[in-house]
N, C-alpha and C. Protein backbone atom coordinates (compact mmCIF):
# COMPACT_ATOMS: atom_id res chain seq x y z
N UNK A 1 -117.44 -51.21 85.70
CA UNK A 1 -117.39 -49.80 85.97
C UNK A 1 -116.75 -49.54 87.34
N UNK A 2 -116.95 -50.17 88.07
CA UNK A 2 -116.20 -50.31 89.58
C UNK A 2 -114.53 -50.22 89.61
N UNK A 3 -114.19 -51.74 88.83
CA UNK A 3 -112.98 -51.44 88.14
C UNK A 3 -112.40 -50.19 88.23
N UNK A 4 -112.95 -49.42 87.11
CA UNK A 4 -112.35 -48.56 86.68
C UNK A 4 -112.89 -46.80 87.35
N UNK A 5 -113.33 -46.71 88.25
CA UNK A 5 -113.80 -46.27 89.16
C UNK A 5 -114.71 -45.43 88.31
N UNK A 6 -115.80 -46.19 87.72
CA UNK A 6 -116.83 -44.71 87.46
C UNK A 6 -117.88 -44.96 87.94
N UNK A 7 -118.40 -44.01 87.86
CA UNK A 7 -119.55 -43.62 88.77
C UNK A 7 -120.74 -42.91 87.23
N UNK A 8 -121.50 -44.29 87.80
CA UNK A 8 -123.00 -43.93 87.35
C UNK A 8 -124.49 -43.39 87.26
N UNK A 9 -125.11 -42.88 86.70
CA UNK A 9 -125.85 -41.69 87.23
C UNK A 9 -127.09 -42.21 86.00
N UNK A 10 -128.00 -42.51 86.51
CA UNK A 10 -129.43 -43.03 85.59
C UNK A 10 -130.26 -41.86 85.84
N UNK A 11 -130.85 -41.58 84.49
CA UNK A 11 -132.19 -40.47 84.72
C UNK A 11 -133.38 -41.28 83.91
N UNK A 12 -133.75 -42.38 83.85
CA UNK A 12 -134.32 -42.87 83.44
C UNK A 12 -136.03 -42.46 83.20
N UNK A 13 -137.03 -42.41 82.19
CA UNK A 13 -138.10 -42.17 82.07
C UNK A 13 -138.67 -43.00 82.29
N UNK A 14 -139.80 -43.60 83.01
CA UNK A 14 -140.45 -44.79 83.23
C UNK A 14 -141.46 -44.55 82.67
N UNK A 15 -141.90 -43.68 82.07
CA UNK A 15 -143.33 -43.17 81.55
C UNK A 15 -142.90 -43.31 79.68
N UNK A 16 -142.02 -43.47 79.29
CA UNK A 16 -141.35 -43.82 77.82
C UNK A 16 -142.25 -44.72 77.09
N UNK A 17 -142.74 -44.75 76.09
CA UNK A 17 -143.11 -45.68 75.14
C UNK A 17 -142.65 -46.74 75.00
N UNK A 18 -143.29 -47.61 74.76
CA UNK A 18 -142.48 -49.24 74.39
C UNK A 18 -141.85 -48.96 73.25
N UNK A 19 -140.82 -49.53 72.93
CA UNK A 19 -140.01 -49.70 71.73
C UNK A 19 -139.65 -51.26 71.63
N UNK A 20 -140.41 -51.41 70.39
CA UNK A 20 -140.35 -52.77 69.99
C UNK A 20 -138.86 -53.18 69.42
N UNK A 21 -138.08 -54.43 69.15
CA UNK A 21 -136.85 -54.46 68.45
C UNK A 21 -136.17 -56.02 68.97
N UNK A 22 -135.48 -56.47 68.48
CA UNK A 22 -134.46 -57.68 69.31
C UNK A 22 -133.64 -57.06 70.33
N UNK A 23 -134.17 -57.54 71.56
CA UNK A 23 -133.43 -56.90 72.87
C UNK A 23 -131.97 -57.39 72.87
N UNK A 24 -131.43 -58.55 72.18
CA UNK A 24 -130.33 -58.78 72.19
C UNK A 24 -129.11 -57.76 71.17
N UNK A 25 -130.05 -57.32 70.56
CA UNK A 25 -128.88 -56.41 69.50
C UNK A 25 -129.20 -54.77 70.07
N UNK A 26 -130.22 -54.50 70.53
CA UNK A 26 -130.47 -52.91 71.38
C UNK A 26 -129.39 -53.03 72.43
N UNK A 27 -129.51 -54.52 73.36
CA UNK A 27 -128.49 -54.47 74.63
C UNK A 27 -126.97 -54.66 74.08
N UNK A 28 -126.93 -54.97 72.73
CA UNK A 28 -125.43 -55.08 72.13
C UNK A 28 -125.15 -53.26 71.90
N UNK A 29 -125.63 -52.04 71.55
CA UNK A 29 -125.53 -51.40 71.43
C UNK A 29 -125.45 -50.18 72.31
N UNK A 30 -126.42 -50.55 73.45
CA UNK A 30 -125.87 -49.81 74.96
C UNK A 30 -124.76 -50.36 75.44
N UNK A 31 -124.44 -51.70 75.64
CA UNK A 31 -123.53 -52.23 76.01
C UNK A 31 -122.04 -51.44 75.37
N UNK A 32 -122.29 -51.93 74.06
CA UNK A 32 -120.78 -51.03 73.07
C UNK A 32 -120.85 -49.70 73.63
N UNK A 33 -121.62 -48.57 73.80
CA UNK A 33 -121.44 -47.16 74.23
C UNK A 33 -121.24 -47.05 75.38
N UNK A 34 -121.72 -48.45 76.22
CA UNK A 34 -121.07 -48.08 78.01
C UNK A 34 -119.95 -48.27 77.87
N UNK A 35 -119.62 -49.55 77.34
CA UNK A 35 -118.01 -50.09 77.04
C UNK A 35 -116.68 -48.83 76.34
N UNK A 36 -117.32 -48.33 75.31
CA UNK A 36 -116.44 -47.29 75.10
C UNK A 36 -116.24 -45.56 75.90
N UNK A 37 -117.25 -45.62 76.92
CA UNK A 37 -117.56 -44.47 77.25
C UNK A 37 -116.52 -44.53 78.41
N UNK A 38 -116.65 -46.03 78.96
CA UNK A 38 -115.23 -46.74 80.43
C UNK A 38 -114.01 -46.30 79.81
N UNK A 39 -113.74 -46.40 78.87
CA UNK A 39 -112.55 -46.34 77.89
C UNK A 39 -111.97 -45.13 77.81
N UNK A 40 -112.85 -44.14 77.29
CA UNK A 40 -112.47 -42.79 77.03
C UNK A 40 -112.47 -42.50 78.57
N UNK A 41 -112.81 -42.85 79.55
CA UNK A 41 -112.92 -41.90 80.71
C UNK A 41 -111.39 -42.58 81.64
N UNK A 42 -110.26 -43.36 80.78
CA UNK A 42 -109.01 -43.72 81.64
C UNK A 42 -108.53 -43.17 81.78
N UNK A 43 -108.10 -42.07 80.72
CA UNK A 43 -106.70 -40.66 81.12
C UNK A 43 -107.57 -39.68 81.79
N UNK A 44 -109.13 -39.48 82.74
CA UNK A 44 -109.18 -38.42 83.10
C UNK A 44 -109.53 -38.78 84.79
N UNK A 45 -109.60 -37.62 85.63
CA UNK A 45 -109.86 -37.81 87.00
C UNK A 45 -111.33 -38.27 87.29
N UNK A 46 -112.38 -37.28 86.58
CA UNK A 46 -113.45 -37.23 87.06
C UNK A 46 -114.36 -38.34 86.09
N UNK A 47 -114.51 -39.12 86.21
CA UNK A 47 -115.44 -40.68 85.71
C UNK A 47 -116.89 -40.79 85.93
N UNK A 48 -117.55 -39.96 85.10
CA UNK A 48 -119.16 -40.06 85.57
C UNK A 48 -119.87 -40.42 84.07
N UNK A 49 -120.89 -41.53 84.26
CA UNK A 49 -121.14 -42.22 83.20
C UNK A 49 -122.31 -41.86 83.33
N UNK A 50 -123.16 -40.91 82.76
CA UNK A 50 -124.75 -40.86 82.82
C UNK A 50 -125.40 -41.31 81.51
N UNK A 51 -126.09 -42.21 82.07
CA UNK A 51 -127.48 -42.85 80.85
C UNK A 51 -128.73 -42.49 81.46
N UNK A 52 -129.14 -41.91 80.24
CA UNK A 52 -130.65 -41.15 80.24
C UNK A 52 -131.68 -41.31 79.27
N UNK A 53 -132.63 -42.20 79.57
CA UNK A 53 -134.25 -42.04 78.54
C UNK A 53 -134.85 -40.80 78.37
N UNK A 54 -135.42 -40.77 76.85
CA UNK A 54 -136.58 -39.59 77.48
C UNK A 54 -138.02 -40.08 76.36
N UNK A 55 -139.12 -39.41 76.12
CA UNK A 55 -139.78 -39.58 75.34
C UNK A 55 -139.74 -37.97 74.30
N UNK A 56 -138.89 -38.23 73.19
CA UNK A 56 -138.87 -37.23 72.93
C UNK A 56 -140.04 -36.88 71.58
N UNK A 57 -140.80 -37.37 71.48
CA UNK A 57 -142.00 -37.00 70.66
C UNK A 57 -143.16 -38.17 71.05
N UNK A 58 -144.18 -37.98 70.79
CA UNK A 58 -145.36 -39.60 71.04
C UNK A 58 -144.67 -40.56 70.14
N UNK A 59 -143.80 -40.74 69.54
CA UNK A 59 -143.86 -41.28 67.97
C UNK A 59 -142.03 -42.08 68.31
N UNK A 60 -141.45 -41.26 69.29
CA UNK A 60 -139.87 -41.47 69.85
C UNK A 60 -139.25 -41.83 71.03
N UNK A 61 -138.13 -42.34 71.37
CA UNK A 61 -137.85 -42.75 72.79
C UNK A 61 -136.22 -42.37 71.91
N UNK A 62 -135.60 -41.80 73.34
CA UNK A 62 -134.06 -41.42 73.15
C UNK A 62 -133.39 -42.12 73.98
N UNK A 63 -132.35 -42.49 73.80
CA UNK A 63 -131.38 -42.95 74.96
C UNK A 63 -129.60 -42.02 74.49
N UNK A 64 -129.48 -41.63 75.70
CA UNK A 64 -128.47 -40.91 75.92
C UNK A 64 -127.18 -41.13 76.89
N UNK A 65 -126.24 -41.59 76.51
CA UNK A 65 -124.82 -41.76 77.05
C UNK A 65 -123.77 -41.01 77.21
N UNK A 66 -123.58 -40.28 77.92
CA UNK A 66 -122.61 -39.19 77.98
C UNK A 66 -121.93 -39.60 79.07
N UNK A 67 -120.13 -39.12 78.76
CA UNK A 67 -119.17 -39.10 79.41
C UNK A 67 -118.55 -38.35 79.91
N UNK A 68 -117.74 -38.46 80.64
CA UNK A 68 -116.94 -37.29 81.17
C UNK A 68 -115.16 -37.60 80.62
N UNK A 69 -115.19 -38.11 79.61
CA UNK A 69 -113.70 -38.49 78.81
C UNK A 69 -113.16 -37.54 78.37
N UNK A 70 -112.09 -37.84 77.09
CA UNK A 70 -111.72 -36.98 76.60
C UNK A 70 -112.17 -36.34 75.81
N UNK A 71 -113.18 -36.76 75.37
CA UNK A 71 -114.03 -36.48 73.83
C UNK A 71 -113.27 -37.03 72.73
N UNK A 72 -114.16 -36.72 71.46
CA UNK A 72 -113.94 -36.72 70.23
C UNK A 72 -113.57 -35.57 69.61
N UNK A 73 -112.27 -35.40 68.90
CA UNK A 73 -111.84 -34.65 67.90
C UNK A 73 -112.66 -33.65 67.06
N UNK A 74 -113.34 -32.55 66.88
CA UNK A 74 -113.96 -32.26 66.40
C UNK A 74 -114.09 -33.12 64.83
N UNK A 75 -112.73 -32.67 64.42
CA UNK A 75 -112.63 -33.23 63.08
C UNK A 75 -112.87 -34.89 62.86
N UNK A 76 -113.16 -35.26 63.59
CA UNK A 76 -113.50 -36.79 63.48
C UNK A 76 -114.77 -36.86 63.88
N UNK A 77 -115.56 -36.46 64.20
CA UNK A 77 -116.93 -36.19 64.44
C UNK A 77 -117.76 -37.08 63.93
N UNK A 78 -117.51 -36.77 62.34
CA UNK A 78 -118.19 -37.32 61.04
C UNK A 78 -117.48 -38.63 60.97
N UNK A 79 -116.71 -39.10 61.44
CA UNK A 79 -115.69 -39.80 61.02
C UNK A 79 -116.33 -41.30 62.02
N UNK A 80 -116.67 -41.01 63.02
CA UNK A 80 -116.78 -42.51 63.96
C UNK A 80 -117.74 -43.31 63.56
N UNK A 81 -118.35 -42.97 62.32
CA UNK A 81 -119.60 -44.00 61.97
C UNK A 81 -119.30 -45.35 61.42
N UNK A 82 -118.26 -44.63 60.83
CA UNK A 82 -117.32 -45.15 59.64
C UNK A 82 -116.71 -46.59 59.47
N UNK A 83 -116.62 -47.52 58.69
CA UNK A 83 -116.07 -48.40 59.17
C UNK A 83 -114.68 -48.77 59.09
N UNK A 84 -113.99 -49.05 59.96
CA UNK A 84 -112.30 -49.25 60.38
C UNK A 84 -112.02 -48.14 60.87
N UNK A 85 -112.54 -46.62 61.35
CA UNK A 85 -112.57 -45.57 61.70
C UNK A 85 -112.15 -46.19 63.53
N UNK A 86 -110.80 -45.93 63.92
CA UNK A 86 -110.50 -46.02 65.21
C UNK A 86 -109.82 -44.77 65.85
N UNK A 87 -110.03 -44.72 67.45
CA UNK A 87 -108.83 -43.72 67.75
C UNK A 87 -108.77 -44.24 68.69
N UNK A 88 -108.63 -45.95 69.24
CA UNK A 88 -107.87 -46.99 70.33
C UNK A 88 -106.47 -47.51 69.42
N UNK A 89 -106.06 -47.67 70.20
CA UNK A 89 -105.16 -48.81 69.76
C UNK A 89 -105.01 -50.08 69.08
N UNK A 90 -105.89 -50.70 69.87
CA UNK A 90 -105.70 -51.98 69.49
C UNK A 90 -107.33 -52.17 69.09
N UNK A 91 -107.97 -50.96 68.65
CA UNK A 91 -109.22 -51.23 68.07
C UNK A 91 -109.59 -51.16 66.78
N UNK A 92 -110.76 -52.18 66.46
CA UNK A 92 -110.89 -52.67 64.76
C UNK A 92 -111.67 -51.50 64.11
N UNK A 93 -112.47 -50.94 65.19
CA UNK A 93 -113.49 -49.41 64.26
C UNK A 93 -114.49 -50.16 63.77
N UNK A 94 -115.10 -51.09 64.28
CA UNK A 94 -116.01 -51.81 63.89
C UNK A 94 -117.42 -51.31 64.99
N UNK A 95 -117.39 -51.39 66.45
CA UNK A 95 -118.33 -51.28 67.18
C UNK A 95 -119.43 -50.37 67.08
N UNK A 96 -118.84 -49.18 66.40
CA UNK A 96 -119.97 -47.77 66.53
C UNK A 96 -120.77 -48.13 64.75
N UNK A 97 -120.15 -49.05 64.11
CA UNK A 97 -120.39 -49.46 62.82
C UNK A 97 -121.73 -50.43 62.92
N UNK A 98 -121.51 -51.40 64.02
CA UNK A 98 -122.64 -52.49 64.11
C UNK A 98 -123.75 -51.79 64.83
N UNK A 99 -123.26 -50.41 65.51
CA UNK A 99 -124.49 -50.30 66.47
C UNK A 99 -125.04 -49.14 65.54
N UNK A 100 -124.52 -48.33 64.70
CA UNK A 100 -125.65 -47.89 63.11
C UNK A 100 -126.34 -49.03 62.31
N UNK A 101 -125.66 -49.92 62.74
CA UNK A 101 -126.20 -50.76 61.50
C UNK A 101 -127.96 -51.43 62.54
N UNK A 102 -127.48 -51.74 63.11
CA UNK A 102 -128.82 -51.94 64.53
C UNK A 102 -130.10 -51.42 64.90
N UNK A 103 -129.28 -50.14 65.14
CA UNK A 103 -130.38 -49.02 64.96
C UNK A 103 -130.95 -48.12 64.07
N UNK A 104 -130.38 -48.44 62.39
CA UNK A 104 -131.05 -48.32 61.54
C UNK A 104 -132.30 -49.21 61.59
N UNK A 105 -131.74 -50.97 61.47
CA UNK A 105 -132.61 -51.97 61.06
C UNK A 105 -133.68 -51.54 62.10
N UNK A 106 -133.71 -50.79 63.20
CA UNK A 106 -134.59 -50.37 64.17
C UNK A 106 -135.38 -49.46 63.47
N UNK A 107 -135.43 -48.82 62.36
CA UNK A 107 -135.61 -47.46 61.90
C UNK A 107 -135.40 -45.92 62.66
N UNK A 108 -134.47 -46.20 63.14
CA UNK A 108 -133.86 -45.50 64.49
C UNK A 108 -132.85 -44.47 63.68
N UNK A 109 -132.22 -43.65 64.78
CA UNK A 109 -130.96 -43.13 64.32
C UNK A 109 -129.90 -43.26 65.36
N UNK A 110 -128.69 -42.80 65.47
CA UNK A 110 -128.23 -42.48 66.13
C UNK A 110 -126.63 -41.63 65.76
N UNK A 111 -126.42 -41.05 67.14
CA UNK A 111 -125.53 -40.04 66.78
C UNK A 111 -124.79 -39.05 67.61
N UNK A 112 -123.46 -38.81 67.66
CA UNK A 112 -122.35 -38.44 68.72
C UNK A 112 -122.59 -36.43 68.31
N UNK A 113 -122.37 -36.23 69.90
CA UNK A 113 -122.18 -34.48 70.05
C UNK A 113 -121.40 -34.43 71.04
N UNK A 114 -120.31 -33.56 70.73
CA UNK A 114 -119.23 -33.34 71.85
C UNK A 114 -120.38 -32.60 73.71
N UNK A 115 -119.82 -33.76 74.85
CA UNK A 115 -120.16 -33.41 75.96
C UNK A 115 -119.93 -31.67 76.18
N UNK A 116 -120.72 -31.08 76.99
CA UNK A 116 -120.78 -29.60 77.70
C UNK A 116 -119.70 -29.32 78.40
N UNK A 117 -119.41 -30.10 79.39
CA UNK A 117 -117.80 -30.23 79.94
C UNK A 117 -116.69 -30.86 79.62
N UNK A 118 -116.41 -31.20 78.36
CA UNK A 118 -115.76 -32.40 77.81
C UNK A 118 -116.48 -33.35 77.66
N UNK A 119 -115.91 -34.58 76.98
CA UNK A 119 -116.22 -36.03 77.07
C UNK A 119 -117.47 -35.54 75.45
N UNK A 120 -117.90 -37.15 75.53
CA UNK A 120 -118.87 -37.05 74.89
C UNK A 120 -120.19 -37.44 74.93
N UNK A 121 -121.18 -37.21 74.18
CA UNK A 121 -122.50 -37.57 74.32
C UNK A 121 -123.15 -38.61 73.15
N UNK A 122 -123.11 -39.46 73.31
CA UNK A 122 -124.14 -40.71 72.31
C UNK A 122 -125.19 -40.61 72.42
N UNK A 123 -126.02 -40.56 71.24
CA UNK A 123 -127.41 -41.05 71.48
C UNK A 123 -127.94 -41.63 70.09
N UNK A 124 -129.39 -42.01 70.79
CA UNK A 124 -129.99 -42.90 69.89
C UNK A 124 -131.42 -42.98 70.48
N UNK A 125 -132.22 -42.74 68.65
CA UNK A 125 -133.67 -42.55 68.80
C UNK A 125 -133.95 -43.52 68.08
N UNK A 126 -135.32 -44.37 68.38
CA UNK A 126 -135.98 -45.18 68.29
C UNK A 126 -137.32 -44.72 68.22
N UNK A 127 -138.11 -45.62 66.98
CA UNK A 127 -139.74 -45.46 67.10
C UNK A 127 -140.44 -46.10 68.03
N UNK A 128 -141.34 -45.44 68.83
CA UNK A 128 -142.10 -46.25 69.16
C UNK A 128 -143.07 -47.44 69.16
N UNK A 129 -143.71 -48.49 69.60
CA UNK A 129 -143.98 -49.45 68.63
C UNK A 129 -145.41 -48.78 68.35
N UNK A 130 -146.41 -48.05 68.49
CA UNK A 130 -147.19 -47.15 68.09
C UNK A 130 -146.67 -46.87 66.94
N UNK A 131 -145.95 -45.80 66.86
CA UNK A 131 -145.40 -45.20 65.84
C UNK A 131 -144.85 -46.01 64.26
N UNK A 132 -144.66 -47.00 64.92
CA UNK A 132 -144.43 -47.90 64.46
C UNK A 132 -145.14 -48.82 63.48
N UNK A 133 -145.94 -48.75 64.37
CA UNK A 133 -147.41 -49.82 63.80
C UNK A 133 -148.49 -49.09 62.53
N UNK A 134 -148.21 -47.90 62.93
CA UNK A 134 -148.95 -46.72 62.11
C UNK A 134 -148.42 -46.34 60.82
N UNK A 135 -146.97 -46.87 60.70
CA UNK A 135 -146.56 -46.79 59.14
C UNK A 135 -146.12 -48.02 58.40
N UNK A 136 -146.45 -48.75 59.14
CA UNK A 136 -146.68 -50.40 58.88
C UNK A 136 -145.97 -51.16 58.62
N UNK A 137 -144.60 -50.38 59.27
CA UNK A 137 -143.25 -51.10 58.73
C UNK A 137 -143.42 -52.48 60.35
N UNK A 138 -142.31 -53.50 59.94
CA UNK A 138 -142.40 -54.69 59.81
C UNK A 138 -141.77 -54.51 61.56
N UNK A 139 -141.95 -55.45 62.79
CA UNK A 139 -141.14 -55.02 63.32
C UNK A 139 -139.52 -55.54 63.38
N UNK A 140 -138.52 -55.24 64.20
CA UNK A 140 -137.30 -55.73 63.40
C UNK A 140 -136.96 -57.63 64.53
């Protein structure tokens, strides 16, 4: 991120629920949305990368990635889940594919809304492991 001169901004919840899951495929999936968020923010001046927790129900934990890029196309909106769905160059349209596929097996969701000032916003909800435990699904 230095590189590419952005500037990061954490609002992190420390009071958040545990969320149970393989930390190696959750950190594959922040990782892919920081990675593409550096990306979209090359053709513009202002480079601010904010990631944000919250607890958004007893039962939920959110994580939120928003950019200050170019955004997404309206009309492609629906379109980035998708698989082979690109708008890089030299990209396969695979990444936003593995990280649904992730945070399903999480029983999670996740899901893109065009940023307030441009750019865009990622996120992704997760059960808590409470929440979790209470409908007796397996953990992943």
């Amino acid at each position: 991120m230095k590189k590419n001169g952005v500037e990061l901004k954490t609002q992190l919840d420390e009071k958040v629920s545990i969320v149970e899951g393989d930390k190696v495929q959750l950190q594959q999936v922040v990782l892919n949305l920081v990675m593409n968020a550096v990306e979209a923010m090359q053709s513009v001046q202002t480079r601010v990368l904010k990631v944000k927790t919250d607890q958004t129900s007893p039962g939920a934990v959110r994580v939120s990635i928003e950019d200050t890029g170019a955004g997404i196309d309206p009309a492609n909106i629906e379109r980035v889940f998708k698989p082979f769905f690109t708008t890089k160059a030299n990209g396969m349209g695979m990444g936003l594919v593995i990280c649904r596929s992730i945070i399903e097996k999480h029983d999670g969701r996740i899901w893109v809304t065009p940023g307030v000032n441009g750019g865009s916003i990622f996120q992704f909800e997760l059960p808590t492991k409470s929440a979790r435990d209470k409908v007796g699904t397996m953990p992943a």
